[in-house]
Protein backbone atom coordinates (compact mmCIF):
# COMPACT_ATOMS: atom_id res chain seq x y z
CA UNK A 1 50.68 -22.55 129.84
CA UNK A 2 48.59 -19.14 129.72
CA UNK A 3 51.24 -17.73 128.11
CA UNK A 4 52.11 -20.08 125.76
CA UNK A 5 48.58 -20.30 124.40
CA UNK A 6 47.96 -16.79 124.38
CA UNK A 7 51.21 -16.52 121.95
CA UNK A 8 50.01 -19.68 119.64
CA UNK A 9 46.69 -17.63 119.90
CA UNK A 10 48.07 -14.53 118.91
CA UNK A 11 49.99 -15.65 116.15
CA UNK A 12 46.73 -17.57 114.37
CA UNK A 13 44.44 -14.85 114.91
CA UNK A 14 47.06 -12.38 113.16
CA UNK A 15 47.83 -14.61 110.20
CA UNK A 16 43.73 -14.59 109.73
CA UNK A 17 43.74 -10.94 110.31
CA UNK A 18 46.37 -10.23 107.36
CA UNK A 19 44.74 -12.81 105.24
CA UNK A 20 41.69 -11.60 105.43
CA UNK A 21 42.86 -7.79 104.98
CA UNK A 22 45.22 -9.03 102.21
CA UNK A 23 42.04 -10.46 100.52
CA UNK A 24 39.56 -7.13 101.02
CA UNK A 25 42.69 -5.05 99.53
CA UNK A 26 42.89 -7.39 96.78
CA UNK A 27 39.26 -6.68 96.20
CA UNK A 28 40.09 -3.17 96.51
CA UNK A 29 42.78 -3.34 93.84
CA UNK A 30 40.39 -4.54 91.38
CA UNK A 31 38.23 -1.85 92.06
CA UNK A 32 40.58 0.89 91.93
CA UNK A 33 41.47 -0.59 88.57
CA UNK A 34 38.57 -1.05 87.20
CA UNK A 35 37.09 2.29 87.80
CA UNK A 36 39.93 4.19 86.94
CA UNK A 37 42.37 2.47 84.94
CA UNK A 38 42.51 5.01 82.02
CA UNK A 39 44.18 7.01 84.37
CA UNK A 40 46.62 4.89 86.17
CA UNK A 41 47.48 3.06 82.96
CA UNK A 42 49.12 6.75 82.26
CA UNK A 43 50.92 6.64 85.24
CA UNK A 44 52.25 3.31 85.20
CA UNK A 45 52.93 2.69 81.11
CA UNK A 46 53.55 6.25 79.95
CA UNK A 47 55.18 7.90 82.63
CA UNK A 48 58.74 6.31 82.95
CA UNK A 49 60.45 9.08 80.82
CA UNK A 50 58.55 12.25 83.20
CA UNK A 51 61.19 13.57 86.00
CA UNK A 52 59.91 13.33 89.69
CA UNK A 53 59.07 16.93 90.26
CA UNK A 54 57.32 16.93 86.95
CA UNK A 55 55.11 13.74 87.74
CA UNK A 56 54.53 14.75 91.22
CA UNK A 57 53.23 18.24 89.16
CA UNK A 58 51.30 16.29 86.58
CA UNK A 59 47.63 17.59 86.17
CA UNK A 60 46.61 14.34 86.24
CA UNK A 61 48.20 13.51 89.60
CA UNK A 62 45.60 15.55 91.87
CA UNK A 63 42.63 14.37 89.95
CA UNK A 64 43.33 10.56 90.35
CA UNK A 65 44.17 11.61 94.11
CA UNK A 66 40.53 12.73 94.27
CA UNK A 67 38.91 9.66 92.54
CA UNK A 68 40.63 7.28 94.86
CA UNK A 69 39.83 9.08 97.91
CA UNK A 70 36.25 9.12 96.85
CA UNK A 71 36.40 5.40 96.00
CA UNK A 72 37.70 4.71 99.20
CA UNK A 73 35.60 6.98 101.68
CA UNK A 74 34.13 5.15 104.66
CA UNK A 75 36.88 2.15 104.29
CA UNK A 76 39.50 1.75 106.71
CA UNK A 77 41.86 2.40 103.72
CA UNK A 78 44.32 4.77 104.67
CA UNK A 79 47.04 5.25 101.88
CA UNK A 80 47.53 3.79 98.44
CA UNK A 81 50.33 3.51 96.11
CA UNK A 82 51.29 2.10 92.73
CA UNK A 83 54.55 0.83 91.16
CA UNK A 84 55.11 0.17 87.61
CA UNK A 85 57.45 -3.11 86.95
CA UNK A 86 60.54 -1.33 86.94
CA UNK A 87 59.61 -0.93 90.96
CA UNK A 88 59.23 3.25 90.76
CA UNK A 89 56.47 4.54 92.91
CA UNK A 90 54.16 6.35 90.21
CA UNK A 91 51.34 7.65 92.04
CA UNK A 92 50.72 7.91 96.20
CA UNK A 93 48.39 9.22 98.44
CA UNK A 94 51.22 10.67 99.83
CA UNK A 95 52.58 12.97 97.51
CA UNK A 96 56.00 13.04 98.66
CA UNK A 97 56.45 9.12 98.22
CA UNK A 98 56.33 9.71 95.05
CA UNK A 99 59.24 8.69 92.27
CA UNK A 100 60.29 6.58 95.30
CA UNK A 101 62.17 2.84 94.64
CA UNK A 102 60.73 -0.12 95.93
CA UNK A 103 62.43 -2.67 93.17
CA UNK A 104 64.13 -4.22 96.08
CA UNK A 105 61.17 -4.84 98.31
CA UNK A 106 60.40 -8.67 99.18
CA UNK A 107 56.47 -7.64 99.15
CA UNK A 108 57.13 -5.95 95.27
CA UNK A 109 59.39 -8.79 94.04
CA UNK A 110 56.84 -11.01 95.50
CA UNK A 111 53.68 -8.83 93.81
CA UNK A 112 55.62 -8.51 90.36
CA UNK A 113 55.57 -12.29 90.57
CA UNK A 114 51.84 -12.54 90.86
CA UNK A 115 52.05 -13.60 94.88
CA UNK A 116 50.39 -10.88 96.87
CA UNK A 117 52.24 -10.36 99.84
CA UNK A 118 51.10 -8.61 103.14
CA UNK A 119 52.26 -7.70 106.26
CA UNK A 120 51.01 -6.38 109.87
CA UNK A 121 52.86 -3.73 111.93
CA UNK A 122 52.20 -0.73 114.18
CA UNK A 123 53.41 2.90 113.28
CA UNK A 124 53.87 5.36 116.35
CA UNK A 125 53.13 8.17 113.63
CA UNK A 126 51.73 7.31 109.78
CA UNK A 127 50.70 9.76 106.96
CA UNK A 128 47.53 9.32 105.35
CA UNK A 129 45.56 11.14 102.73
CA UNK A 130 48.06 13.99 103.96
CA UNK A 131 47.30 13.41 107.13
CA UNK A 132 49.42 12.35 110.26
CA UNK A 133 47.61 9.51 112.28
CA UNK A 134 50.01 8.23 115.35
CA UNK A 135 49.76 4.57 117.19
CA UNK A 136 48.02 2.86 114.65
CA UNK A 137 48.31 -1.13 113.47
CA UNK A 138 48.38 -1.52 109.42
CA UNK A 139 48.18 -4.21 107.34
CA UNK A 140 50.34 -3.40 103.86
CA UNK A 141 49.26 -5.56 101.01
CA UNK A 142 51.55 -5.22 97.77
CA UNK A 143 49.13 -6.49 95.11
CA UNK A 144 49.54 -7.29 91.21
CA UNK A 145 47.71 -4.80 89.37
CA UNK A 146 46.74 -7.24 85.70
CA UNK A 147 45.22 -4.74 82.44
CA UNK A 148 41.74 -4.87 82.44
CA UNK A 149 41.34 -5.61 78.97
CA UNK A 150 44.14 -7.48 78.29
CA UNK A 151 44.55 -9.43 81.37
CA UNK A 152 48.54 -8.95 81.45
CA UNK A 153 50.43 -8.20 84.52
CA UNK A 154 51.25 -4.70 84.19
CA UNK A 155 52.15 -3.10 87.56
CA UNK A 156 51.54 -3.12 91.67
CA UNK A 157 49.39 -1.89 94.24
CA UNK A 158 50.61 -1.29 97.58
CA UNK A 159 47.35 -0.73 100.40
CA UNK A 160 47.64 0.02 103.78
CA UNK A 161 44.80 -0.45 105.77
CA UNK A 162 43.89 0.62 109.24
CA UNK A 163 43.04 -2.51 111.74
CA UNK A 164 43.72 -0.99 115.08
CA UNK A 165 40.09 -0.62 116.15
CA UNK A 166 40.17 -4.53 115.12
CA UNK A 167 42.77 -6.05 116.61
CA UNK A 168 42.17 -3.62 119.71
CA UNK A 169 38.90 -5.77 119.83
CA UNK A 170 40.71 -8.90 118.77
CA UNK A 171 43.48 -8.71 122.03
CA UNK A 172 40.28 -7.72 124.16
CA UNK A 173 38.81 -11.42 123.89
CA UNK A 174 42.39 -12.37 123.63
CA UNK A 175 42.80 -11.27 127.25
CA UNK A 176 39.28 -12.30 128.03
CA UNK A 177 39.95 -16.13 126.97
CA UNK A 178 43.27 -16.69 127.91
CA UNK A 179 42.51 -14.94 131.41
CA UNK A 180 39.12 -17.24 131.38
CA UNK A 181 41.64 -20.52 130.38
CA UNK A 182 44.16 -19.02 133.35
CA UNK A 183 41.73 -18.86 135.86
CA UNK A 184 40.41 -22.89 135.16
CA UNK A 185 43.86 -23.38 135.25
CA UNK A 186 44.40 -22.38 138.49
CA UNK A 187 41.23 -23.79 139.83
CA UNK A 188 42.69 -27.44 137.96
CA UNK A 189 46.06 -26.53 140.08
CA UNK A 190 44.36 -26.18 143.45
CA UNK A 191 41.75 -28.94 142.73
CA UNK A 192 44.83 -31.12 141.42
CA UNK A 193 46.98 -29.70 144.85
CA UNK A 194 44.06 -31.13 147.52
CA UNK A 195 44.03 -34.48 145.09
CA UNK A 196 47.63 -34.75 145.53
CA UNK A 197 47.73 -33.75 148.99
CA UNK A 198 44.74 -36.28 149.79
CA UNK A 199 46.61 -38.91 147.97
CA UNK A 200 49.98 -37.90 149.69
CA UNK A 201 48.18 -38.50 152.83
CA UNK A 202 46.52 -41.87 151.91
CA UNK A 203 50.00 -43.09 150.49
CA UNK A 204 51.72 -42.02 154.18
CA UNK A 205 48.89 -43.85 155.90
CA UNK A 206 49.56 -46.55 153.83
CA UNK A 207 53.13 -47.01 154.17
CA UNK A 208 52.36 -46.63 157.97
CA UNK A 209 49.85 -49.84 158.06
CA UNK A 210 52.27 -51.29 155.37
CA UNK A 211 55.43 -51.31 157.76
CA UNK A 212 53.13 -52.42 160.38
CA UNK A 213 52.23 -55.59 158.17
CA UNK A 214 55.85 -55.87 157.65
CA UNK A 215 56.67 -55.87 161.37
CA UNK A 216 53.69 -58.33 161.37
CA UNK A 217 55.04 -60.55 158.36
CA UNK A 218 58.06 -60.40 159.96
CA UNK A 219 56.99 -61.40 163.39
CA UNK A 220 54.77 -64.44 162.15
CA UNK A 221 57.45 -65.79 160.05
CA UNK A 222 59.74 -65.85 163.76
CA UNK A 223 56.82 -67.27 164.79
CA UNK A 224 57.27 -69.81 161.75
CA UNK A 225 60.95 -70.37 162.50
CA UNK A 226 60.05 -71.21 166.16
CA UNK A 227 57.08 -73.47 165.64
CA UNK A 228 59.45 -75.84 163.60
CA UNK A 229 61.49 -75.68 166.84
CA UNK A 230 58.78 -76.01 169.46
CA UNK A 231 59.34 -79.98 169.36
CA UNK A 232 63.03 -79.85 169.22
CA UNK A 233 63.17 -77.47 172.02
CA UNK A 234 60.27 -79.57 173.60
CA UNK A 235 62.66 -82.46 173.51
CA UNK A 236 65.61 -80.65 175.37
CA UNK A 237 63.61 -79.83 177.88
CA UNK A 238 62.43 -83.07 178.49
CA UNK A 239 65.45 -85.13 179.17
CA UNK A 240 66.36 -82.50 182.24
CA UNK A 241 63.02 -82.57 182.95
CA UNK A 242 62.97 -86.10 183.44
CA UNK A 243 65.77 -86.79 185.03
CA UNK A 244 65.25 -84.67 187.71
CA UNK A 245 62.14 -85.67 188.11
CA UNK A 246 63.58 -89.20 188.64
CA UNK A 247 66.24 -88.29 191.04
CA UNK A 248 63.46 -86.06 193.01
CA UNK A 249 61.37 -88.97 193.59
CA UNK A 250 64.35 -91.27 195.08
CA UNK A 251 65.61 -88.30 196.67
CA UNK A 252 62.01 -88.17 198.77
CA UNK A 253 62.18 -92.13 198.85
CA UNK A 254 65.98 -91.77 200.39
CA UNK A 255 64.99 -89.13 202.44
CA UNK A 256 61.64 -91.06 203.84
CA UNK A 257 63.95 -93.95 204.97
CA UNK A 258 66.47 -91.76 206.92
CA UNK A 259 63.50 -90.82 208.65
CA UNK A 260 63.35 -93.85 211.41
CA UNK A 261 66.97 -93.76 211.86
CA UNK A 262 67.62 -90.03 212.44
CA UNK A 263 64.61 -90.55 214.68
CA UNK A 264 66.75 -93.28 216.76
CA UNK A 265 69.68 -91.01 216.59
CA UNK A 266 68.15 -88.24 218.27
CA UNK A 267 66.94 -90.19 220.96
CA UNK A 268 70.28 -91.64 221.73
CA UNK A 269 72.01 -88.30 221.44
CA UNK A 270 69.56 -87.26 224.20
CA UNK A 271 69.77 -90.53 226.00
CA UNK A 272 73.58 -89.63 225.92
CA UNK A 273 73.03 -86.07 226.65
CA UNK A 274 71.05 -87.07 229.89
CA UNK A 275 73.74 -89.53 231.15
CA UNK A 276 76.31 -86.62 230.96
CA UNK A 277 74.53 -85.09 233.70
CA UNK A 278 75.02 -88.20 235.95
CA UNK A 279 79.10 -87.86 234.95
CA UNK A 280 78.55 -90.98 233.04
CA UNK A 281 80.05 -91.64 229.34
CA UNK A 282 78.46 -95.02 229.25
CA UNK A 283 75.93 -96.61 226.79
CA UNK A 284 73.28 -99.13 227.93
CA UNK A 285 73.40 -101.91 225.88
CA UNK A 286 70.31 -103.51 227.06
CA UNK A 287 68.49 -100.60 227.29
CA UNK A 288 69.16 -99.82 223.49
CA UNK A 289 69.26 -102.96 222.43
CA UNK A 290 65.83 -102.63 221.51
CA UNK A 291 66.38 -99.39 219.19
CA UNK A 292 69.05 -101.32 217.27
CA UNK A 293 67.18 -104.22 216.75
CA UNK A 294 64.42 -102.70 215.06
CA UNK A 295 67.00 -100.39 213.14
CA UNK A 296 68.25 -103.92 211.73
CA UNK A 297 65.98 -103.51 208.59
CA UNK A 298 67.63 -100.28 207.47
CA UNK A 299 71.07 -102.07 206.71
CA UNK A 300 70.65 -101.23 203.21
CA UNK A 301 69.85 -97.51 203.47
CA UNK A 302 70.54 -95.12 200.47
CA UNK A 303 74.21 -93.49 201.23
CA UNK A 304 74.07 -89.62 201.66
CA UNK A 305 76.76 -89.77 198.99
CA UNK A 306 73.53 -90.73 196.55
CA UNK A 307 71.38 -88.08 197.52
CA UNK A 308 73.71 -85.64 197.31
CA UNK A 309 74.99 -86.84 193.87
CA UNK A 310 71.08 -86.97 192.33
CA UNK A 311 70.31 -83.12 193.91
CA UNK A 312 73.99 -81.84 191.92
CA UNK A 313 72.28 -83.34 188.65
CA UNK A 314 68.91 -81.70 189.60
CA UNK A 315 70.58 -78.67 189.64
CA UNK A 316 72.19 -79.26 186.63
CA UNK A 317 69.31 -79.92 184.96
CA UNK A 318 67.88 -77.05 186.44
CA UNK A 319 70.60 -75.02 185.32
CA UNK A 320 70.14 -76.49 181.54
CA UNK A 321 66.59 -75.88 181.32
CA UNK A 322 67.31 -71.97 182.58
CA UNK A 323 69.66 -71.60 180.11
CA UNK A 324 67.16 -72.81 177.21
CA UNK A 325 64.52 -70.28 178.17
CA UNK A 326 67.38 -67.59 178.29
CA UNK A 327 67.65 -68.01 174.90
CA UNK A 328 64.47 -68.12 174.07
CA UNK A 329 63.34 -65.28 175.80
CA UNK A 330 66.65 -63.46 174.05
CA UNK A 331 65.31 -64.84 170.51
CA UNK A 332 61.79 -64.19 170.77
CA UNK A 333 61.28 -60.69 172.27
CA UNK A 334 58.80 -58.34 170.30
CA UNK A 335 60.67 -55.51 170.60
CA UNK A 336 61.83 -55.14 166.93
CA UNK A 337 62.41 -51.25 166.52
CA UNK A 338 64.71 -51.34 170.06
CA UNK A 339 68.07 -50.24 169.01
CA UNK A 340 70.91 -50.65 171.03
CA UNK A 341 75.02 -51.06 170.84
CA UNK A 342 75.32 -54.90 170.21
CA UNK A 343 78.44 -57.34 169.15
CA UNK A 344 77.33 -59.40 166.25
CA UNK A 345 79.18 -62.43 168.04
CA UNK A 346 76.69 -62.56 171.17
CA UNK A 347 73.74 -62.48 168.52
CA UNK A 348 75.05 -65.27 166.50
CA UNK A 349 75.86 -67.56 169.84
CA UNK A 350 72.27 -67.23 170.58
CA UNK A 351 70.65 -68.28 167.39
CA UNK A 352 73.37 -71.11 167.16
CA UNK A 353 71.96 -72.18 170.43
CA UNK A 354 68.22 -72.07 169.02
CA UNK A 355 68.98 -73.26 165.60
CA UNK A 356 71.11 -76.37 167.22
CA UNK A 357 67.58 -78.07 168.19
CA UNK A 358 66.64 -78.47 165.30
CA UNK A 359 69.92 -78.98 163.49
CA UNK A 360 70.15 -83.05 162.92
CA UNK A 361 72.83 -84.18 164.77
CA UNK A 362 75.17 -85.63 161.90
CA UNK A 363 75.58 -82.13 160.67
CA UNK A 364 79.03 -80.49 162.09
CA UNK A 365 79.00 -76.98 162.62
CA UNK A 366 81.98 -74.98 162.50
CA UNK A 367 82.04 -71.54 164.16
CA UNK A 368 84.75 -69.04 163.30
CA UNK A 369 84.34 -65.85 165.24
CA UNK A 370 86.32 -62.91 165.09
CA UNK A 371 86.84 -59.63 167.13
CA UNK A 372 84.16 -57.59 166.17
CA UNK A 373 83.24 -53.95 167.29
CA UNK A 374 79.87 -52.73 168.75
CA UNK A 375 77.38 -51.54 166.36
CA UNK A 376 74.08 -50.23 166.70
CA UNK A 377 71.27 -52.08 165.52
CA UNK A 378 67.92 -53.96 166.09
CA UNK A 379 69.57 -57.53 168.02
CA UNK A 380 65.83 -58.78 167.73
CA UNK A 381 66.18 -58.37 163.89
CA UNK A 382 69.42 -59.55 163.27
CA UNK A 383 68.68 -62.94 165.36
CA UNK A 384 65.59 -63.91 162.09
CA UNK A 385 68.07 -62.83 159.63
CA UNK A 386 70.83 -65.33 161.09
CA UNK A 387 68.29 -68.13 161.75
CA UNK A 388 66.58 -67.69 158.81
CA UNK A 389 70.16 -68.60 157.07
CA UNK A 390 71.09 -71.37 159.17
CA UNK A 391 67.63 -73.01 158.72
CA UNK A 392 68.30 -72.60 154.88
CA UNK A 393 71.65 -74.44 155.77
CA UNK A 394 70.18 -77.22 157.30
CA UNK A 395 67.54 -77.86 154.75
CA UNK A 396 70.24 -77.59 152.23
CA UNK A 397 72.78 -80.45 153.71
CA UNK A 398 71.43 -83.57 153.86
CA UNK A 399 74.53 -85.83 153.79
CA UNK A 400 76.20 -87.84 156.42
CA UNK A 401 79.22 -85.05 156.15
CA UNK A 402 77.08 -82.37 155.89
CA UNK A 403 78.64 -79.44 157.25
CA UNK A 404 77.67 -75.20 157.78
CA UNK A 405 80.56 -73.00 158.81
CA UNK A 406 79.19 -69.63 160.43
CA UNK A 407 82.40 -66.91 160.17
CA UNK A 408 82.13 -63.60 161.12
CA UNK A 409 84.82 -60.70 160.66
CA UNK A 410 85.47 -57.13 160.16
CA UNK A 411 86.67 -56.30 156.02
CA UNK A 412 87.05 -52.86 155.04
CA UNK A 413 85.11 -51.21 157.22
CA UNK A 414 82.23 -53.93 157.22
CA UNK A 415 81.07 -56.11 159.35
CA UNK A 416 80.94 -59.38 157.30
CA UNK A 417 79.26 -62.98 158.72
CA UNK A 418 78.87 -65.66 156.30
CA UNK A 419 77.11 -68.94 156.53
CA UNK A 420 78.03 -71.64 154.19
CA UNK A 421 76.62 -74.89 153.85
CA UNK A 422 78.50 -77.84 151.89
CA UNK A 423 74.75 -79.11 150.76
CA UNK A 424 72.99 -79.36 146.90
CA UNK A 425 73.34 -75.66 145.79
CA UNK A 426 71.55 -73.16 144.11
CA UNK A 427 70.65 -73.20 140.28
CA UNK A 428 71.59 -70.41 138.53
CA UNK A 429 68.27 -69.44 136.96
CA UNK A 430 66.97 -69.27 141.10
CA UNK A 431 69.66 -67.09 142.59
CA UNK A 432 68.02 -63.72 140.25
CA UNK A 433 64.54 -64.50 142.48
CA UNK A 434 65.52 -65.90 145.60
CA UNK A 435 65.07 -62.97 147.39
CA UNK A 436 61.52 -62.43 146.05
CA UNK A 437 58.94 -62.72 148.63
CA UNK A 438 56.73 -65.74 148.00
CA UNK A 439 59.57 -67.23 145.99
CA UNK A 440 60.81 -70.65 147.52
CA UNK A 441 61.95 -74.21 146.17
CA UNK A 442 60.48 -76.25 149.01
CA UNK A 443 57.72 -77.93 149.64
CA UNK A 444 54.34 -76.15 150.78
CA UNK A 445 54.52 -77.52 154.03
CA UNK A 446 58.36 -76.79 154.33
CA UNK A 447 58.49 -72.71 153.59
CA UNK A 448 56.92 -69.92 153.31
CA UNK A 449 59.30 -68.24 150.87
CA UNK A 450 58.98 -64.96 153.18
CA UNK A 451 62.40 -65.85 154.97
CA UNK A 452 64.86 -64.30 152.10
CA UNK A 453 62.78 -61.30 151.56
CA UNK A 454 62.30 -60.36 154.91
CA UNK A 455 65.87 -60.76 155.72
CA UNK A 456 67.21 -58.87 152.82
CA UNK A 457 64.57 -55.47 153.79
CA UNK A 458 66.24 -56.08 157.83
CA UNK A 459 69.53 -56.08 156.64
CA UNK A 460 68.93 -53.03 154.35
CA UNK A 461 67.39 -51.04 156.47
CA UNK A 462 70.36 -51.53 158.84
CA UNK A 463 72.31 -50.00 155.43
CA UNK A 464 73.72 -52.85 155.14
CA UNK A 465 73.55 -55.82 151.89
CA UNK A 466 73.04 -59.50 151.42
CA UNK A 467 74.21 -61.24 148.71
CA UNK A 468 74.60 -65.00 147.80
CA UNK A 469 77.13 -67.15 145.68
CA UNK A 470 76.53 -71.06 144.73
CA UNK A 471 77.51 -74.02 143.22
CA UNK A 472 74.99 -76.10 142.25
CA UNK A 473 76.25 -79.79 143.87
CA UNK A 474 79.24 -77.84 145.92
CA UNK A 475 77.21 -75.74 148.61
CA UNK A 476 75.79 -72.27 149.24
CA UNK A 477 77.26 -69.21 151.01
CA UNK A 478 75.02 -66.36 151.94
CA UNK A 479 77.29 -63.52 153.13
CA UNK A 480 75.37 -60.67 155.38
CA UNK A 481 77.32 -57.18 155.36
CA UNK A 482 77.13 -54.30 157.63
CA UNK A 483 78.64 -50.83 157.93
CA UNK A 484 80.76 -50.35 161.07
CA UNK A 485 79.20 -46.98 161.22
CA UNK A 486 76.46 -46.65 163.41
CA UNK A 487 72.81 -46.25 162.07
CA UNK A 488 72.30 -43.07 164.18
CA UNK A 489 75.52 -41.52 162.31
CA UNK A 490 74.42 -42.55 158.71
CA UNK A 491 71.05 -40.77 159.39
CA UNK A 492 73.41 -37.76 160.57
CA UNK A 493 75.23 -38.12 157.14
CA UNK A 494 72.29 -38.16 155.24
């Protein structure tokens, strides 16, 4: 930028250099011919038919020499010339130069036109006033030369004049500025580099504390998904809750009653026991008769076969209930950024599980699973991207034949699972924003419209894509797609 300035710089300050010395030299032209025109208008009218040798000879020639060095004595004027219209150098400060042709000269053409015309360049050696002056910059103005009297255009001036002391001074504060304008420069750069590297840092901290209120979006829309489950799930755990809480009671009450009898049992065992001693087999009839009689009221006593029975269905229930909070546990662990080597298939069993609680019972579900490798990803994840679809199923089909079919298979090197509902569809003009967060088409109470969105930044950041297709009256079918290729080996890749 220093540079570039320095050049525009440069280049205006020389174009008002030469216009201003192309102005003092036509100044000095009219001098020149003012004072001395008798004597030039010899030269430059009369003197077309005189040889060289003979004009540079001419008497005249030396005394015009010495009344235009003492008009131009303390001026940085350092040669002078003059050209009659035919372009033949007449008269020059420099002897020699004299008889020379400058017809085809762009600064004479442009002179015998009436344009002055002026020029700035630097001479390693230049002769003046028969003199040799070396690294010097000169401005050359060719200048009309008009007849005093008569006004009329009637030959040219060419001036050189001497502006190295000038533009010496003029690069100085040249140098001066554009080093002044290079040094704010580079004070702007290295206050601009801490701004930048402040705001670099602010922008990092913020994308920290912004994937952290991702993770945290993320985990309280779970939380979402689950609290429409809680009563669902409530509900299943009820029934083997109750049950077994039934059969435990008349299991104690069945129990309780057994407890006279087994009494009476082990005292005939030892009453038997005893008589064994005495080499006796024998039962005393009248001496038990008593026991039995007051046995008599046990007649209808539950049958082992009950009891036994009711504690297999506690344990069922038992065994139900365990399996609920399996699942849960499975679904609901915090431990989002835990990546591990996981089969798709286990992942959707769970959330099928889950998501069947809350799934009304007249909907079928069809599951189509197919051999799938392992791939590495975040399970914890995966499980709110799947239930966040079959949810979005369920809402969808409201029908008697309502039905969503969950299929999962490998295509070209992807991982596909698709869940399709048979429900109302998806209107065109909704399917360009659906994955917008904030965007839903249910109720306020119903969604949060942060299902779709989150899901679609999981599955990306797994590398992988959802997309959607729909018919509006015909059904939806969201299709989730994942490289077989592990994350770990992408990140190598990249």
């Amino acid at each position: 930028m220093a540079f570039s300035l320095n050049f525009v710089q440069n280049r205006i300050q020389t174009a008002a250099l030469v216009e201003q010395e192309e102005n003092q030299n036509i100044n000095m032209t009219r001098v020149i011919s003012n004072s001395i025109w008798p004597e030039f208008d010899f030269l430059i009218n009369r003197s077309g038919t005189v040889s060289t040798e003979s004009l540079k000879k001419h008497p005249e020639m030396q005394r015009i020499f010495d009344l235009t060095t003492s008009l131009l004595k303390g001026l940085p004027v350092i040669k002078v010339k003059a050209f009659n219209l035919e372009g033949r150098t007449v008269f020059s400060t420099q002897n020699s130069q004299v008889g020379e042709d400058k017809s085809q000269n762009s600064g004479f053409i442009s002179a015998k036109k009436g344009v002055p015309a002026s020029a700035l360049s630097h001479r390693d050696t230049f002769d003046a006033f028969d003199e040799t002056i070396s690294d010097r910059d000169v401005v050359s103005s060719y200048i009309p030369v008009y007849n005093p009297q008569t006004g009329a255009l009637e030959g040219v001036f060419e001036i050189y004049s001497d502006v190295t002391l000038f533009l010496g001074k003029l690069r100085e504060t040249q140098y001066m500025v554009v080093g002044g304008i290079a040094g704010l420069l580079g004070l702007l750069f290295i206050a601009l580099l801490v701004i930048v590297k402040r705001a670099d840092q602010i922008i990092k901290q913020q994308d920290i504390e912004n994937q952290k209120s991702r993770m945290q979006i993320a985990q309280s829309e779970k939380m979402a998904s689950l609290g429409h489950m809680v009563a669902s799930v409530a509900h299943e755990l009820n029934t083997p809750l109750a049950f077994t809480r039934s059969n435990m009671e008349l299991a104690v009450e069945g129990l309780d009653n057994l407890r006279l009898p087994s009494s009476y049992g082990r005292q005939l065992i030892n009453f038997a026991k005893s008589r064994r001693s005495k080499n006796s087999t024998g039962i005393n009839i009248k001496y038990t008769n008593k026991l039995l009689r007051e046995t008599d009221s046990y007649e209808e006593l539950t049958e082992i076969e009950d009891l036994i029975e009711m504690l297999s269905q506690t344990q069922s229930g038992l065994a139900q209930m365990s399996e609920l909070v399996s699942h849960l546990k499975k679904f609901t662990r915090i431990d989002q950024n835990s990546v591990a080597d996981f089969n798709l298939n286990n992942c959707l069993e769970n959330v099928l599980y889950i998501a069947r609680s809350t799934i009304p019972e007249h909907i079928t579900i069809n599951c189509d699973f197919g051999d799938l490798p392992l791939i590495e990803c975040m399970p914890s994840q995966l499980n709110q991207v799947f239930i966040n679809l079959i949810n979005n199923a369920s809402h969808a089909v409201d029908s008697i034949n309502g039905t969503i079919s969950i299929r999962s298979f490998v295509d070209d090197g992807y991982i596909k699972v698709e869940v399709e509902d048979n429900g109302i569809g998806i209107p065109e003009k909704d399917l360009e924003t659906i994955f917008e967060a904030y965007y839903t088409t249910k109720g306020v109470e119903e969604g949060t419209g942060l299902g779709l969105s989150i899901s679609k930044e999981i599955v990306e950041q797994h590398n992988g894509v959802i997309s959607v297709r729909s018919s509006v009256g015909k059904g939806t079918t969201f299709t989730v797609q994942l490289p077989i290729q592990t994350v770990s080996e992408n990140r190598k890749a990249a």
